[in-house]
Protein backbone atom coordinates (compact mmCIF):
# COMPACT_ATOMS: atom_id res chain seq x y z
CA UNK A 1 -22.48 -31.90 -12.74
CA UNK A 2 -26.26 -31.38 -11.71
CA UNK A 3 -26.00 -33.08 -8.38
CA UNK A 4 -23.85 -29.95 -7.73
CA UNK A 5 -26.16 -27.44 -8.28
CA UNK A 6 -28.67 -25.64 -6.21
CA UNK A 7 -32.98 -25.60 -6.52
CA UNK A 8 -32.23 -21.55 -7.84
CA UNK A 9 -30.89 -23.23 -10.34
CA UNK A 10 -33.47 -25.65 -11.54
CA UNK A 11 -35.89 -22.64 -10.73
CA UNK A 12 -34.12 -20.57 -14.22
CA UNK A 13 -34.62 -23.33 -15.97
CA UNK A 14 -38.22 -24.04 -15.43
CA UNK A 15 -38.67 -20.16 -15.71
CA UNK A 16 -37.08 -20.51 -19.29
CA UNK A 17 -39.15 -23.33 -20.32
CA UNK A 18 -42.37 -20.81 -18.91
CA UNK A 19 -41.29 -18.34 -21.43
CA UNK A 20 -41.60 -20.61 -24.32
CA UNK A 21 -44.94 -22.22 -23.45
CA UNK A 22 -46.66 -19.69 -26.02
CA UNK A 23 -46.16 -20.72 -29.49
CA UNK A 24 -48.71 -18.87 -31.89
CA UNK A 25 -49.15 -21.20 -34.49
CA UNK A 26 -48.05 -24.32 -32.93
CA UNK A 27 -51.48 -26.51 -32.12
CA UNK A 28 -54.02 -24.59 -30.00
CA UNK A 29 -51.04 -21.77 -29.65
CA UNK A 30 -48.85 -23.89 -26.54
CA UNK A 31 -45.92 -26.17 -26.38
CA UNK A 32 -47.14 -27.15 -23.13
CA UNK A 33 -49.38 -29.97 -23.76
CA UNK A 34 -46.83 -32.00 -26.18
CA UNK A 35 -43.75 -31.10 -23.13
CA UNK A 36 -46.18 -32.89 -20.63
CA UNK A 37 -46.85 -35.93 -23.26
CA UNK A 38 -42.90 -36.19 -23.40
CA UNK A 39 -42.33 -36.68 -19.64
CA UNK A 40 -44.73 -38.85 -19.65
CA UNK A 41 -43.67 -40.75 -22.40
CA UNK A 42 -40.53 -40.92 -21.64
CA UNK A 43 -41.39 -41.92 -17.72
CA UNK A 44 -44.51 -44.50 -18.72
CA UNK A 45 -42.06 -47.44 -20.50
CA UNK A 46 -40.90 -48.94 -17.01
CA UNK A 47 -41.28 -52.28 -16.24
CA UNK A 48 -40.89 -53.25 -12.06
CA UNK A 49 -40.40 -56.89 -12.60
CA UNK A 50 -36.92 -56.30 -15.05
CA UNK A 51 -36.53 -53.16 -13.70
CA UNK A 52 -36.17 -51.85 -17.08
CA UNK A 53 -37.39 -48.25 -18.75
CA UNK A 54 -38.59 -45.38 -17.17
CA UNK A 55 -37.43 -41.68 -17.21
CA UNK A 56 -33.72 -42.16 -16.51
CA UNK A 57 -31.02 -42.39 -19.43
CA UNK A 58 -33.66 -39.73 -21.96
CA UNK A 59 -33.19 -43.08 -24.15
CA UNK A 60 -35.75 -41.67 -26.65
CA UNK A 61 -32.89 -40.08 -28.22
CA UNK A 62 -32.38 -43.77 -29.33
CA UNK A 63 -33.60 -46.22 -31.61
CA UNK A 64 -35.79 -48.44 -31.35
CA UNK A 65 -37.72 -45.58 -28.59
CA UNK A 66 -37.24 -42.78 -30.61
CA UNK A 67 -38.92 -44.16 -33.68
CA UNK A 68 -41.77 -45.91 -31.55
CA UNK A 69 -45.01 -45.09 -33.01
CA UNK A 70 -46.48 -44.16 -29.86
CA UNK A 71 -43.72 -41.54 -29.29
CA UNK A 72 -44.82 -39.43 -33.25
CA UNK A 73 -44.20 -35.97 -32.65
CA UNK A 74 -42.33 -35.86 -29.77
CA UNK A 75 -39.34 -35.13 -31.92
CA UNK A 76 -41.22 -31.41 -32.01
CA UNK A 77 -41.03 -31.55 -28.36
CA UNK A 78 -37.48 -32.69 -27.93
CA UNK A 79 -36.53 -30.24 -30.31
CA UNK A 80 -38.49 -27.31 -28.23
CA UNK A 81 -36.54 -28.07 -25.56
CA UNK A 82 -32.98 -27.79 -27.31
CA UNK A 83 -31.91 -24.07 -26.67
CA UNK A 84 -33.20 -24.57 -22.89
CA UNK A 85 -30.44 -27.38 -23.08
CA UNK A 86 -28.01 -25.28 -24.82
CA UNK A 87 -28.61 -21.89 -22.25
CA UNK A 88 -28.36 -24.87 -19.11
CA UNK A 89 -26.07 -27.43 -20.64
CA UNK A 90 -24.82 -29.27 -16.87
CA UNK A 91 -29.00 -30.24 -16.79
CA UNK A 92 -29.66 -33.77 -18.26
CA UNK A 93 -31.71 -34.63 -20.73
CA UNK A 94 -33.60 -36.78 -18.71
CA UNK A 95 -34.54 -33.80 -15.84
CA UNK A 96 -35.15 -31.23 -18.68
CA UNK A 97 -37.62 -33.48 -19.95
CA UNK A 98 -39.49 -34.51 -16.71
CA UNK A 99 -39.20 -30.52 -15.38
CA UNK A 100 -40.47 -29.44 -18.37
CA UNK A 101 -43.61 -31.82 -17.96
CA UNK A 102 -44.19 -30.70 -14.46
CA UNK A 103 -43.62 -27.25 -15.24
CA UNK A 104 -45.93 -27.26 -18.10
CA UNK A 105 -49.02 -28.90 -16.17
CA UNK A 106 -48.75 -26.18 -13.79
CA UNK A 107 -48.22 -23.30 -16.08
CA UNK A 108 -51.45 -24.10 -17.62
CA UNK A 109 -53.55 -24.12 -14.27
CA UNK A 110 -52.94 -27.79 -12.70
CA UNK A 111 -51.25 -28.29 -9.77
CA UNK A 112 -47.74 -27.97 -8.09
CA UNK A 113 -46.25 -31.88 -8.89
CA UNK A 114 -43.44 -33.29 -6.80
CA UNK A 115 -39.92 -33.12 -8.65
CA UNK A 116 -36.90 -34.15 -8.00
CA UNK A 117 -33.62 -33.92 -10.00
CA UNK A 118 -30.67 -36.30 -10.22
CA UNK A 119 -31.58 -38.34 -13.76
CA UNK A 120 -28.66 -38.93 -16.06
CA UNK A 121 -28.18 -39.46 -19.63
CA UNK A 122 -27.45 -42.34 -21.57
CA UNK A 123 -24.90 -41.46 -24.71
CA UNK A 124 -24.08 -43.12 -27.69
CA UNK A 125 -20.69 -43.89 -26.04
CA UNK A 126 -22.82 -45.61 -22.95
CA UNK A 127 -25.91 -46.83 -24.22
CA UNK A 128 -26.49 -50.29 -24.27
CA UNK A 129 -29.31 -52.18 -26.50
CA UNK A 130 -30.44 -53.69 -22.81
CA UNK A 131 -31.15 -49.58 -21.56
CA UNK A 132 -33.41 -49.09 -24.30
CA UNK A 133 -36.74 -50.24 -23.35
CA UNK A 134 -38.62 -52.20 -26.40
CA UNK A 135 -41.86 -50.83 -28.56
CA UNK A 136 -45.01 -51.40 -27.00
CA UNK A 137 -44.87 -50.55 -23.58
CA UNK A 138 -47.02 -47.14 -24.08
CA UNK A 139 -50.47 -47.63 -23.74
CA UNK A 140 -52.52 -48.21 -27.01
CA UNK A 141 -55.72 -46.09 -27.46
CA UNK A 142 -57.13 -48.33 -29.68
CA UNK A 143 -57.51 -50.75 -26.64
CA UNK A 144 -60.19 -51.36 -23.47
CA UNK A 145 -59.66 -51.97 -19.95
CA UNK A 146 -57.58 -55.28 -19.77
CA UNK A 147 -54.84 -53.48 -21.70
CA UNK A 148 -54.99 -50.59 -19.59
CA UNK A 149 -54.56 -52.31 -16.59
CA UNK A 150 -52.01 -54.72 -17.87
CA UNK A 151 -49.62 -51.52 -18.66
CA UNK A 152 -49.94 -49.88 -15.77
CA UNK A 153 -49.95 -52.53 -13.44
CA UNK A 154 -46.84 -53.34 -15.23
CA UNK A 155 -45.25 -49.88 -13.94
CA UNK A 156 -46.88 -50.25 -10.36
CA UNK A 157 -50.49 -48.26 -10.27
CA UNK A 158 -53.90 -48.74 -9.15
CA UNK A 159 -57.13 -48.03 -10.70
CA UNK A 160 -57.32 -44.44 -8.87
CA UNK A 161 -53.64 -43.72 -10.33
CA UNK A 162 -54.28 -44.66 -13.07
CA UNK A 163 -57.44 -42.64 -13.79
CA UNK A 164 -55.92 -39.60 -12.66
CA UNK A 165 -52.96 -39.47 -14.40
CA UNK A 166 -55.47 -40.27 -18.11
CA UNK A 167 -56.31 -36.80 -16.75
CA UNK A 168 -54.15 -35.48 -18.20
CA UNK A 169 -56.15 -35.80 -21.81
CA UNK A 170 -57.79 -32.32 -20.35
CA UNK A 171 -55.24 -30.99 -22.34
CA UNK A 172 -53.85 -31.61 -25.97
CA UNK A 173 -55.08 -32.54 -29.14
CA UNK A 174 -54.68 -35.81 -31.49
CA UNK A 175 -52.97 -35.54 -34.97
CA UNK A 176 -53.79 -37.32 -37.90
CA UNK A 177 -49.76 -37.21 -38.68
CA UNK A 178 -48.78 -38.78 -35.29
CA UNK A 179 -51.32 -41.24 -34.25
CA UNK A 180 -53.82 -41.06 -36.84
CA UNK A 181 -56.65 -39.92 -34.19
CA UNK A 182 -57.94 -36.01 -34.35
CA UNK A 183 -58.87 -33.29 -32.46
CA UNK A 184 -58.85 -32.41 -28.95
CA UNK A 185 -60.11 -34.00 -26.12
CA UNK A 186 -61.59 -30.36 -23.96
CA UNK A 187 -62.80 -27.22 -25.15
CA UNK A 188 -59.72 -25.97 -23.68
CA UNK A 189 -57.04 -27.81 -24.94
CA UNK A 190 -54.30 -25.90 -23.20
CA UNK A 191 -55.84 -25.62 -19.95
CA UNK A 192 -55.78 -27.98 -17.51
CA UNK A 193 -58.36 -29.12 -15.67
CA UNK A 194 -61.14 -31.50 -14.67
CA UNK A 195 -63.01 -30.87 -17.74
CA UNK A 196 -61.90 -34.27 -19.47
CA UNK A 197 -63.85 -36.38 -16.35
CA UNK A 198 -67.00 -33.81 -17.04
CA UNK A 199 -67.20 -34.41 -20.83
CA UNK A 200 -66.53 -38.30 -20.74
CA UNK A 201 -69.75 -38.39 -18.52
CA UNK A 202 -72.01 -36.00 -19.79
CA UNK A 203 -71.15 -36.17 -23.40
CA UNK A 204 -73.06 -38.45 -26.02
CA UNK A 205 -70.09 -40.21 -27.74
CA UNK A 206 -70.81 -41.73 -31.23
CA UNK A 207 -68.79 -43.30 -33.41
CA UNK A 208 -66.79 -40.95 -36.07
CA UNK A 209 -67.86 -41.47 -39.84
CA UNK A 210 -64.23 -41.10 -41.31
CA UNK A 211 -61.44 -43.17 -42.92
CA UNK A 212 -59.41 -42.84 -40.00
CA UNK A 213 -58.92 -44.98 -36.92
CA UNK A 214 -61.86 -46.01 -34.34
CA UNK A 215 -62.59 -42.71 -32.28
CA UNK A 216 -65.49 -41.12 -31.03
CA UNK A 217 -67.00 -37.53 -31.10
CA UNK A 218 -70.22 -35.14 -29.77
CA UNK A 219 -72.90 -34.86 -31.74
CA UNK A 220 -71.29 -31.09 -33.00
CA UNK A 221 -67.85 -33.85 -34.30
CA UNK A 222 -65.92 -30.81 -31.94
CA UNK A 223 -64.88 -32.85 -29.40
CA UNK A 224 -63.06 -36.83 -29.70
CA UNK A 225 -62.42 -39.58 -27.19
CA UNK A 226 -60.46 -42.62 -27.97
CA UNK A 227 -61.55 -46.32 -27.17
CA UNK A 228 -59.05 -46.19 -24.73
CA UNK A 229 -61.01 -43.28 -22.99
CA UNK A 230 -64.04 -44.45 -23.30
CA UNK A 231 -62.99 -47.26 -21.13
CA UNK A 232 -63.00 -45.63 -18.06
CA UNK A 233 -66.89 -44.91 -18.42
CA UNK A 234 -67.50 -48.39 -19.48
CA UNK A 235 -65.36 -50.32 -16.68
CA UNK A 236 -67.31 -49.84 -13.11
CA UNK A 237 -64.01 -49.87 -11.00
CA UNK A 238 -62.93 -47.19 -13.37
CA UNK A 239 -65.71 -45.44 -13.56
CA UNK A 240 -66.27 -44.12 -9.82
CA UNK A 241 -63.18 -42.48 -10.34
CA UNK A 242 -63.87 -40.72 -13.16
CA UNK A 243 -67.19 -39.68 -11.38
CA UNK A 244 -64.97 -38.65 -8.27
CA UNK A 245 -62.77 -36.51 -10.35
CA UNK A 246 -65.76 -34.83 -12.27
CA UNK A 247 -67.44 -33.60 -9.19
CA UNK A 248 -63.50 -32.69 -6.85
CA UNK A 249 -61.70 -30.63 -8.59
CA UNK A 250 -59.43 -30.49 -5.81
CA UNK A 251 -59.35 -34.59 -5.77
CA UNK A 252 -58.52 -34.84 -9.12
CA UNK A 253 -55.59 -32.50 -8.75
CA UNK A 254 -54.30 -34.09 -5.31
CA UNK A 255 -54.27 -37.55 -7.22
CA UNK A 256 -53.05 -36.47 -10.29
CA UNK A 257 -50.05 -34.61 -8.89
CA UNK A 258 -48.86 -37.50 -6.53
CA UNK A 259 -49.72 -39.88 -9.74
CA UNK A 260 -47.47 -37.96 -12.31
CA UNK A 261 -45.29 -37.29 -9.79
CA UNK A 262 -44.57 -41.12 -8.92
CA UNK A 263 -44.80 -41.73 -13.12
CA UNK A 264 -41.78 -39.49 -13.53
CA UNK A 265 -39.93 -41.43 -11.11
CA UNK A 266 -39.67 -44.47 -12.43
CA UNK A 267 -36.41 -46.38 -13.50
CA UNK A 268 -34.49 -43.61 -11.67
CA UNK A 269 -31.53 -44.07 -10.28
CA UNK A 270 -29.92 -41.55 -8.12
CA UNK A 271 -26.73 -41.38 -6.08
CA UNK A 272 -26.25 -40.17 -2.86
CA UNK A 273 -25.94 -36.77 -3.47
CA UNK A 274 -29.47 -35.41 -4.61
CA UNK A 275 -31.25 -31.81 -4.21
């Protein structure tokens, strides 16, 4: 069982996941941005009022959460993770996933986020329709500041929170296979940093001329932001944040790590017996 084992042993497995960050050919050439859109994906469906969702039970193995639009191509990251999960089979789905998020952010320059193991697994045997959390819970980026708010109020955030943890668009890149967006938010996709705050300000967004979804781009069409991130400029309370974060570094990474830290949280439920 994993409550039996010791923090060496969650140590091999995040060193294993660090070993297979690199992926030539795979995106920008890392694994680790789509790992740290899993945990987060799988962490960002709780609801505090039912009590429902959240990181425990890994039900995206499960219809209807696997097949959620918002979750397209995170079957690339699941499936990543599968020969960590064979080499460390007594670690749950559920902690593989959220480690490997944590572990990720921090391989590619962000900072140290608080972890702690003890999630369990759902099965087919155990699963119940009521444990899988319904479509629609993930933030759309098609939508402004009200809907923001609304879903992570939902899960139990302020403004600050939530800005920080949309921070986490320093790294990554949109597909036109998953959710129809493209292209990355940074100039370096697979580092992270406090670039995203600096380019929402300072960059001239205009609308994209394509047949694709609403998105925006520089004037050079290298760079995209979503509705949803151009929200944060447009909303005041939001705003000073993202103005905070683009001039602190060290503010940005403070927030963001107690923010993702408290996201991966959510909806767990632990025993007595914990690390």
């Amino acid at each position: 069982m994993a409550a039996t084992k010791t923090a060496a042993d969650y140590e091999a497995v995040a060193k294993d996941i660090v070993a297979i960050l690199d992926r030539p050919g795979y995106d920008d050439g890392s694994i680790g941005p789509v790992l740290v859109r899993l945990a987060w994906h799988a962490s960002g469906t709780y609801d505090r009022k039912s009590k429902t969702g959240g990181s425990d039970g890994a039900t995206m193995r499960f219809k209807p959460e696997a097949t959620d639009g918002a979750n397209a191509g995170l079957e690339h990251a699941r499936a990543f993770l599968e020969p960590i999960k064979a080499k460390h089979p007594w670690i749950s789905y559920a902690d593989l996933w959220t480690l490997a998020g944590v572990t990720a952010v921090e391989a590619m320059g962000g900072p140290k986020v608080p972890w702690t193991p003890g999630r369990t697994d759902k099965t087919e045997a155990t699963v119940k329709a009521t444990d899988i959390p319904p479509n629609g819970r993930l933030p759309d980026a098609a939508q402004g500041a009200p809907h923001i708010r609304d879903v992570f109020y939902r899960m139990g955030f302020t403004d600050r929170e939530i800005v920080a943890l949309l921070g986490a668009h320093s790294v990554g890149r949109c597909h036109t296979d998953r959710s129809g967006y493209s292209g990355p938010w940074t100039y370096t996709p697979t580092r992270f940093s406090n670039q995203y705050f600096k380019l929402l300000l300072s960059v001239k967004w205009v609308e994209k001329k394509w047949d694709g979804p609403k998105q925006f781009v520089d004037e050079d069409d290298e760079l995209m932001m979503l509705p949803g991130d151009l929200a944060f400029i447009l909303d005041g309370e939001f705003k000073k944040y993202v103005e905070l974060y683009a001039k602190d570094k060290d503010a940005f990474y403070a927030d963001f790590a107690a923010a993702f830290g408290k996201l991966l949280e959510l909806g767990v439920k632990r025993g007595k017996t914990k690390l």
